[in-house]
C-alpha atoms as a PDB file:
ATOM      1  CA  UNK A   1      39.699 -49.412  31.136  1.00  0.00           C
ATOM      2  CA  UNK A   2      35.917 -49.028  31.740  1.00  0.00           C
ATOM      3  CA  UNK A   3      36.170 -45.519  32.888  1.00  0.00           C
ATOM      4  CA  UNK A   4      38.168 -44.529  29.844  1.00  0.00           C
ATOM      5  CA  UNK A   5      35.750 -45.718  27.410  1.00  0.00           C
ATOM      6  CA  UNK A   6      33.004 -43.676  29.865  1.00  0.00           C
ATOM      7  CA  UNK A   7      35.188 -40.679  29.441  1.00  0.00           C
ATOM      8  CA  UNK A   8      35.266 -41.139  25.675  1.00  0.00           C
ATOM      9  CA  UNK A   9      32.003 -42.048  25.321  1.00  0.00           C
ATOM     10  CA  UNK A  10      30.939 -38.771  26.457  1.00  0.00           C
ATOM     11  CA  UNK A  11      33.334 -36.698  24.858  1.00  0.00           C
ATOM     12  CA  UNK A  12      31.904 -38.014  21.629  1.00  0.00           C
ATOM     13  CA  UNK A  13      28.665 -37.423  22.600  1.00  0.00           C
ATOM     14  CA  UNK A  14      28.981 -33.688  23.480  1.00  0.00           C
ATOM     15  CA  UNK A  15      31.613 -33.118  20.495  1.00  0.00           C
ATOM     16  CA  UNK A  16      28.590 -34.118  18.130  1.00  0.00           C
ATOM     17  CA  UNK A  17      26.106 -32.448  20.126  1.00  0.00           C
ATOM     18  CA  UNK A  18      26.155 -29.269  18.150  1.00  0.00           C
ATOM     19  CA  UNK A  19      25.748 -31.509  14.803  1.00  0.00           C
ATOM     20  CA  UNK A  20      22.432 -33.382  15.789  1.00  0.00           C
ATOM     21  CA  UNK A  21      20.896 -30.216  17.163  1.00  0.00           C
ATOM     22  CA  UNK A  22      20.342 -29.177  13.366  1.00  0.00           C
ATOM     23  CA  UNK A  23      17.401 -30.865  11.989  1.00  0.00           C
ATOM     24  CA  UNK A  24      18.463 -33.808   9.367  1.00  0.00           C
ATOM     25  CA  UNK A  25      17.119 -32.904   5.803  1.00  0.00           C
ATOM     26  CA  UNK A  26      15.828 -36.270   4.582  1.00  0.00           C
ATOM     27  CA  UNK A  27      13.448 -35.035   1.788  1.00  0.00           C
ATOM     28  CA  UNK A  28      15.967 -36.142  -1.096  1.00  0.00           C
ATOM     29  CA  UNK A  29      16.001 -39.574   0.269  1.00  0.00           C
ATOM     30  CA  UNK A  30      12.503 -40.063  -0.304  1.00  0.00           C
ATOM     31  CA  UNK A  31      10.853 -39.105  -3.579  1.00  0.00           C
ATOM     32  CA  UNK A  32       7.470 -37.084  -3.374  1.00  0.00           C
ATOM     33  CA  UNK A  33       4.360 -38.518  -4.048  1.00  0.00           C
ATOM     34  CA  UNK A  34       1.876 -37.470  -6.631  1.00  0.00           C
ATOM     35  CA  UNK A  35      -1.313 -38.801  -7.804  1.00  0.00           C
ATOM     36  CA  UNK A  36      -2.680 -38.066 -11.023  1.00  0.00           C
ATOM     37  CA  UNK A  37      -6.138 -35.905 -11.806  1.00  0.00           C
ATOM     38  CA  UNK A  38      -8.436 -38.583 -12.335  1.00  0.00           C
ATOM     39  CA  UNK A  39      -9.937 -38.861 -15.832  1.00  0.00           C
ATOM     40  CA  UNK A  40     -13.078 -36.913 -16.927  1.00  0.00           C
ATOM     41  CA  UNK A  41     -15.702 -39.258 -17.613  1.00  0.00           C
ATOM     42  CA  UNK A  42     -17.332 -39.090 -20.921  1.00  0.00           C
ATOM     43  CA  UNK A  43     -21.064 -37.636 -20.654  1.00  0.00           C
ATOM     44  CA  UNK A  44     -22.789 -39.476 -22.982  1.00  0.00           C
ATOM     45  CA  UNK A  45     -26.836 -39.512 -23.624  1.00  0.00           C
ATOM     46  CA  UNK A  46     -28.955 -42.768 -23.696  1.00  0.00           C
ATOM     47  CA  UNK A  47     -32.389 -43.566 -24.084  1.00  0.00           C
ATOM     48  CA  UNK A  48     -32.608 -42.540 -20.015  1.00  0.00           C
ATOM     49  CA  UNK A  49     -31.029 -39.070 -20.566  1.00  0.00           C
ATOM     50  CA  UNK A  50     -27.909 -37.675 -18.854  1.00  0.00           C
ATOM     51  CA  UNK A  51     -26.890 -38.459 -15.553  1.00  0.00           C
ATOM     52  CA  UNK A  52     -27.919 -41.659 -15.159  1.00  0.00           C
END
């Protein structure tokens, strides 16, 4: 019994060798992620001037 589930065992594994050889597309599993521009901050004058 043993050697029969060998012999199977490998003939599965070579019958789907030609499938996994392709590379496995998993970009629609996994959304992309963005990140927002950050906000412009408002330049504002005080009694120190800009860029303080």
């Amino acid at each position: 019994m043993k050697p029969a589930l060998t012999a199977l065992a490998l003939a599965l594994t070579f019958a789907a060798a030609p499938a996994m050889a392709f590379n496995v597309d998993a970009s629609g599993l996994f959304p992309t992620l963005s990140y927002p521009d950050p906000a412009p901050q408002p330049v504002t004058q005080g009694a120190a001037g800009i860029g303080r």
